[in-house]
C-alpha atoms as a PDB file:
ATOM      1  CA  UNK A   1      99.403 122.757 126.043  1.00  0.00           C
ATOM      2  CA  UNK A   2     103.295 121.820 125.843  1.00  0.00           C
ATOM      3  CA  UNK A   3     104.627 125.713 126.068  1.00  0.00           C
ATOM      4  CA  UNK A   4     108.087 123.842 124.312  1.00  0.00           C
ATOM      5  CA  UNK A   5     105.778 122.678 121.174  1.00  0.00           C
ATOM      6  CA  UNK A   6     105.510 126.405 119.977  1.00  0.00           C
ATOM      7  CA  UNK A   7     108.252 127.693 119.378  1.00  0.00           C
ATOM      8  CA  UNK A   8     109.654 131.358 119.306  1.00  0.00           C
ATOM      9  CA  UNK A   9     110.354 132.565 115.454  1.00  0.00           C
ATOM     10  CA  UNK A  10     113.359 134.652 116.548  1.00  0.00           C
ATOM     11  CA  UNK A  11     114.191 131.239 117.924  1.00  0.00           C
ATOM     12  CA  UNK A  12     114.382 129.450 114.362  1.00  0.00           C
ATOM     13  CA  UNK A  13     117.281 127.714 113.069  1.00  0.00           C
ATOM     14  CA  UNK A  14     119.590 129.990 111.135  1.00  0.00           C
ATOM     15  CA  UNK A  15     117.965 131.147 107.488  1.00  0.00           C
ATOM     16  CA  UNK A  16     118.247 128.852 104.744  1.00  0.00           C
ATOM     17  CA  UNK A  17     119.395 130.282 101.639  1.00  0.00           C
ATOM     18  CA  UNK A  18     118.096 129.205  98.206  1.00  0.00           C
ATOM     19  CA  UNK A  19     119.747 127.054  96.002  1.00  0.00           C
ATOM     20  CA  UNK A  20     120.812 128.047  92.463  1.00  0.00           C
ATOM     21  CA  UNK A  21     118.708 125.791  90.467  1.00  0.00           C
ATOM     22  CA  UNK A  22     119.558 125.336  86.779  1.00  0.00           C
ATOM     23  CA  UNK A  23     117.699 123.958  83.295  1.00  0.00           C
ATOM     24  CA  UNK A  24     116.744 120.208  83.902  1.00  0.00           C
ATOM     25  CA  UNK A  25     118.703 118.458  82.449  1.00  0.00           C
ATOM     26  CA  UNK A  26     117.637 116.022  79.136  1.00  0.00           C
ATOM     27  CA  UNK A  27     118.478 112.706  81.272  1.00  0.00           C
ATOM     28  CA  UNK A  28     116.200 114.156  84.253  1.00  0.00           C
ATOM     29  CA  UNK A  29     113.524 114.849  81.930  1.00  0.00           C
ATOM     30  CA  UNK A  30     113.313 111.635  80.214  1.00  0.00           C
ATOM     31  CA  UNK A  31     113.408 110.202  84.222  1.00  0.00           C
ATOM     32  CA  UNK A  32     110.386 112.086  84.782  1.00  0.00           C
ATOM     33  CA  UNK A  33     108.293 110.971  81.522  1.00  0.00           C
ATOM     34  CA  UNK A  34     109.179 107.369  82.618  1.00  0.00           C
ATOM     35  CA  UNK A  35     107.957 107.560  85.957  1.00  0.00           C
ATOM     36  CA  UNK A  36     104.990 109.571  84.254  1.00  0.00           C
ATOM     37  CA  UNK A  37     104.283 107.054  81.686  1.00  0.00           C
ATOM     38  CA  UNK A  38     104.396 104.383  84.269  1.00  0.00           C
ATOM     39  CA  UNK A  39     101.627 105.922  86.472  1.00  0.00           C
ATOM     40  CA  UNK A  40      99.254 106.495  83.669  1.00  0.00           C
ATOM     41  CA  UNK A  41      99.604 103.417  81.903  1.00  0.00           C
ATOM     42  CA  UNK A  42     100.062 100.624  85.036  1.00  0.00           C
ATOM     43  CA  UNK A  43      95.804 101.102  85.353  1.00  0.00           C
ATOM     44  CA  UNK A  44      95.572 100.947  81.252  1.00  0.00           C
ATOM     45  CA  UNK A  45      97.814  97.695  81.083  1.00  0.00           C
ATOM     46  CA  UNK A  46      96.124  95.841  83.778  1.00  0.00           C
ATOM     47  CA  UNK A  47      92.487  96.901  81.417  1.00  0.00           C
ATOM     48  CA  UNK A  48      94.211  96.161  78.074  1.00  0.00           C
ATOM     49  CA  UNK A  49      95.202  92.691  79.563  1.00  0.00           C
ATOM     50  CA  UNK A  50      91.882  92.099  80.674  1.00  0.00           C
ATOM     51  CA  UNK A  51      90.227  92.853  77.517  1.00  0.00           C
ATOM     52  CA  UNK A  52      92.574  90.275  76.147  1.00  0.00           C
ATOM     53  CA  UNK A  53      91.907  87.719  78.037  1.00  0.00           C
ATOM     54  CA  UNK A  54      88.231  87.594  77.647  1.00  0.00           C
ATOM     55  CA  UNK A  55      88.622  86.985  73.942  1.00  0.00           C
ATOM     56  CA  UNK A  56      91.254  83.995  74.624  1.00  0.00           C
ATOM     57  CA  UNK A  57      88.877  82.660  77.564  1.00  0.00           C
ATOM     58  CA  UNK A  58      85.651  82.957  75.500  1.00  0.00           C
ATOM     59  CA  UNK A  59      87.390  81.704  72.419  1.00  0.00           C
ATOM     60  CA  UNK A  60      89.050  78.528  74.152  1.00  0.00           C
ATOM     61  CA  UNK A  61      85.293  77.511  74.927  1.00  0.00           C
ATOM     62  CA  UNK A  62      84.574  76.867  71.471  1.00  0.00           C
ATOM     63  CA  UNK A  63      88.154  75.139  70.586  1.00  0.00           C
ATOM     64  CA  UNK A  64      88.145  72.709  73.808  1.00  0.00           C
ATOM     65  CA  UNK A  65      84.416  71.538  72.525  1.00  0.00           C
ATOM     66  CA  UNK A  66      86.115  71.722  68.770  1.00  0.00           C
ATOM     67  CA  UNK A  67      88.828  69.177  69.821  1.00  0.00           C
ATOM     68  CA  UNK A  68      86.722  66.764  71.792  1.00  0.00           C
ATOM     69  CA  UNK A  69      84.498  66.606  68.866  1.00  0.00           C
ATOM     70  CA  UNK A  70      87.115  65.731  66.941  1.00  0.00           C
ATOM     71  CA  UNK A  71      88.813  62.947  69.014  1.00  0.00           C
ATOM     72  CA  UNK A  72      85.260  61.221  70.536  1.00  0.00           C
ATOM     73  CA  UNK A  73      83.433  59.238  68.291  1.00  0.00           C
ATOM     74  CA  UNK A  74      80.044  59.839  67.364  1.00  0.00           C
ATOM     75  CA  UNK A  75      78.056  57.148  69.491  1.00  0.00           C
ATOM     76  CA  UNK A  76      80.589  57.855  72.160  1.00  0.00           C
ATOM     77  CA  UNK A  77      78.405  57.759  76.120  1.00  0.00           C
ATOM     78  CA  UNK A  78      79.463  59.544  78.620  1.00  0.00           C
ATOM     79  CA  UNK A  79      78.431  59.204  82.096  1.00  0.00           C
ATOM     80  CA  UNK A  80      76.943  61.733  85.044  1.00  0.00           C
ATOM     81  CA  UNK A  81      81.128  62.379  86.705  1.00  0.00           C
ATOM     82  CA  UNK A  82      82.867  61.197  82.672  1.00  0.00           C
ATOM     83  CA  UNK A  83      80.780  64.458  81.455  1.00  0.00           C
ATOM     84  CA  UNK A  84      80.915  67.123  84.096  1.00  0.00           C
ATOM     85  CA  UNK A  85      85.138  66.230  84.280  1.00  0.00           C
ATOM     86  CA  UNK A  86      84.902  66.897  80.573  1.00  0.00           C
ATOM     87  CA  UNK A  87      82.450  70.334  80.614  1.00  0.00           C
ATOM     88  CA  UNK A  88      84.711  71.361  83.704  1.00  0.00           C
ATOM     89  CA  UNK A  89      87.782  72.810  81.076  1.00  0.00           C
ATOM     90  CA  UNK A  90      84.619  74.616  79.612  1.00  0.00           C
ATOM     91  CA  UNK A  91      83.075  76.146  82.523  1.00  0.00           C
ATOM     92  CA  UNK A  92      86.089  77.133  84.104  1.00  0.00           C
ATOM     93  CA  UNK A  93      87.159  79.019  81.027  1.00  0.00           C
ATOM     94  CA  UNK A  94      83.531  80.409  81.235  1.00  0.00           C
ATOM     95  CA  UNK A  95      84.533  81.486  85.008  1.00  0.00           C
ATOM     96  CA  UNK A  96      88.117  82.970  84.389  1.00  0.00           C
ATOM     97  CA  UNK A  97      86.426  85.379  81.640  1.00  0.00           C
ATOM     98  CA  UNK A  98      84.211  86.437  84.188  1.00  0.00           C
ATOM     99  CA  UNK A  99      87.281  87.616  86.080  1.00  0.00           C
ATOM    100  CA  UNK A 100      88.793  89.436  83.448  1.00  0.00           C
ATOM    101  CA  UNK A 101      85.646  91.070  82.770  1.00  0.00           C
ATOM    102  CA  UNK A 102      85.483  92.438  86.268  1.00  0.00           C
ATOM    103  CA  UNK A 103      88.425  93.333  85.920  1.00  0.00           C
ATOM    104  CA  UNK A 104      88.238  95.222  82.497  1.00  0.00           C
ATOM    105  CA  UNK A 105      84.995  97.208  83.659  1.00  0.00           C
ATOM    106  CA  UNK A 106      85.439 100.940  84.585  1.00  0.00           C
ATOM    107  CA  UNK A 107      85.661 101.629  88.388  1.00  0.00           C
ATOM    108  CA  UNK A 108      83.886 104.353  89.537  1.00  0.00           C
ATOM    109  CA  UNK A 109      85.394 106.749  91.885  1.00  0.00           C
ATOM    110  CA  UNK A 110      85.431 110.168  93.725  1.00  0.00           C
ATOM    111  CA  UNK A 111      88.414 111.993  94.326  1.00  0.00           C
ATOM    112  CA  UNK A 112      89.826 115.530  94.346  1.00  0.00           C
ATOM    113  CA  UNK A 113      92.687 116.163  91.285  1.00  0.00           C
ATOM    114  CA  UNK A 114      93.745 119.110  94.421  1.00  0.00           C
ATOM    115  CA  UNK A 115      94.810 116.617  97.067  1.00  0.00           C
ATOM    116  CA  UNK A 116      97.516 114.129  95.516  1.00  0.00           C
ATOM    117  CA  UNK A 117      97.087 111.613  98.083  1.00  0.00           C
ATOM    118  CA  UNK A 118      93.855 110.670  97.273  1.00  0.00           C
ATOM    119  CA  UNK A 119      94.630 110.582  93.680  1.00  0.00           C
ATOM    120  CA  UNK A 120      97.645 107.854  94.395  1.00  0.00           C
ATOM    121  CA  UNK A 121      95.308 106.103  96.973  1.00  0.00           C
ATOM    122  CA  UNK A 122      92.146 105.778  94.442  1.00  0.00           C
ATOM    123  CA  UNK A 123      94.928 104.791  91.698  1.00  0.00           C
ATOM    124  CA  UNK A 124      96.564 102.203  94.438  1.00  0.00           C
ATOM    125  CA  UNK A 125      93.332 100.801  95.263  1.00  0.00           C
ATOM    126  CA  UNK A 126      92.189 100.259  91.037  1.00  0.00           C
ATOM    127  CA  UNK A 127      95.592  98.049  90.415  1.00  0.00           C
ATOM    128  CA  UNK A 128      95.242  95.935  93.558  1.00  0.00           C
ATOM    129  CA  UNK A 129      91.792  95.001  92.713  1.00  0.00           C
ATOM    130  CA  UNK A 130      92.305  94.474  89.249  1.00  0.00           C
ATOM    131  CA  UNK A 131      95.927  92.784  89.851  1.00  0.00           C
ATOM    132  CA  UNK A 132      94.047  90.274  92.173  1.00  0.00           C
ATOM    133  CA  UNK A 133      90.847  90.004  89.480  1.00  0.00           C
ATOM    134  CA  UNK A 134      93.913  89.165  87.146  1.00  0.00           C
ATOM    135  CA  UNK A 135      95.559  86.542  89.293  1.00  0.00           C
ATOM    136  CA  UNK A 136      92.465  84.871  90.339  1.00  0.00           C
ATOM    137  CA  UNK A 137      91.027  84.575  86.649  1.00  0.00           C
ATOM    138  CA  UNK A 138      94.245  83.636  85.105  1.00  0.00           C
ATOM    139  CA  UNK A 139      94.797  80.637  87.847  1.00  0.00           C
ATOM    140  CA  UNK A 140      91.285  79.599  86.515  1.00  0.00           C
ATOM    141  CA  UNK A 141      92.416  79.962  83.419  1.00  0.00           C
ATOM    142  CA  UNK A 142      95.376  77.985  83.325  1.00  0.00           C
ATOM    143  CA  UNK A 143      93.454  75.034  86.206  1.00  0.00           C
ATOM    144  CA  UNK A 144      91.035  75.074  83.007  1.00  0.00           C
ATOM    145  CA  UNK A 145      93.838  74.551  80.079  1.00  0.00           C
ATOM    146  CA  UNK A 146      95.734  71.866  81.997  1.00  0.00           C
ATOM    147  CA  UNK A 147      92.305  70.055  83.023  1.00  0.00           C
ATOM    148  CA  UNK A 148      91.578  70.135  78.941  1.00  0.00           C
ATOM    149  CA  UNK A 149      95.086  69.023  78.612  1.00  0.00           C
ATOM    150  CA  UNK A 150      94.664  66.333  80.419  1.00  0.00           C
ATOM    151  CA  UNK A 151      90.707  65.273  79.059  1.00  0.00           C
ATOM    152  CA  UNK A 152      92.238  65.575  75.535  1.00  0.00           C
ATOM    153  CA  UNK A 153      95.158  63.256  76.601  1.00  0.00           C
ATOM    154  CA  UNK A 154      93.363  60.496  78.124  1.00  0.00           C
ATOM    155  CA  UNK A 155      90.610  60.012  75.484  1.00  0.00           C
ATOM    156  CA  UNK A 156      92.551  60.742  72.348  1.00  0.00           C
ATOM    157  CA  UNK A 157      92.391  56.767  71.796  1.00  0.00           C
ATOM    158  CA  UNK A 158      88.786  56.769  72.159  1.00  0.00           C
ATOM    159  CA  UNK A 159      88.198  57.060  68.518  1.00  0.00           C
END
């Protein structure tokens, strides 16, 4: 052992003396229920925003297929690679709400409440993996909206 590593108390730096501490003050308090309200609700957002985005996902499904009704006529054929570029807004819509629901589901964890680090990792590790659930299903997402955009476009003179 290094016999310099331990240290003799009557060795110490000179005592340090307490500093008066007053009332905190109405600005530092509303400082401290901002950074609190950001810890507690950057998981909730992320969930809310999931939850959202499953409804506008699923419900784009039905309003892509709504709109090509609409615009193809009746006895319109569509070949093998015509059809599957026109399902593909569809399924990828289909796919992104899969993300979000991954995303919205409860993670389960086990931490102490005692040991703060592990609280702030376990909370670290929840918004990464929803934050990159979120950016992967909403790339789908939008892919899937400009791919319709583009379907619609092209064969809005088919009728």
């Amino acid at each position: 052992m290094n016999p310099e590593a331990h240290s003799d108390p009557s060795e110490e730096s000179p005592n340090v003396e307490p500093v008066e501490v007053g009332e905190v003050s109405p600005h530092n308090k509303a400082i401290y229920e901002a950074g609190k309200t950001i810890l507690i609700d950057s998981i909730r957002t992320g969930r809310e925003f999931c939850q959202s985005m499953i409804k506008i996902s699923i419900g784009a499904i039905p309003i892509y297929l709504g709109i090509l009704g609409f615009i193809l006529p009746n006895d319109y054929s569509l070949g093998i690679s015509s059809g599957l570029v026109m399902a593909l807004p569809a399924i990828m819509f289909l796919i992104a709400s899969i993300f979000f629901t991954f995303g919205y589901l409860p993670v389960t964890v086990h931490f102490s409440l005692d040991i703060v680090e592990e609280v702030e990792k376990e909370r670290d590790k929840i918004i990464r993996r929803r934050s990159r659930l979120i950016k992967i299903g909403f790339t789908i997402f939008a892919l899937a909206t400009l791919i319709a955009i583009a379907v619609i476009i092209v064969n809005i003179g088919a009728r």
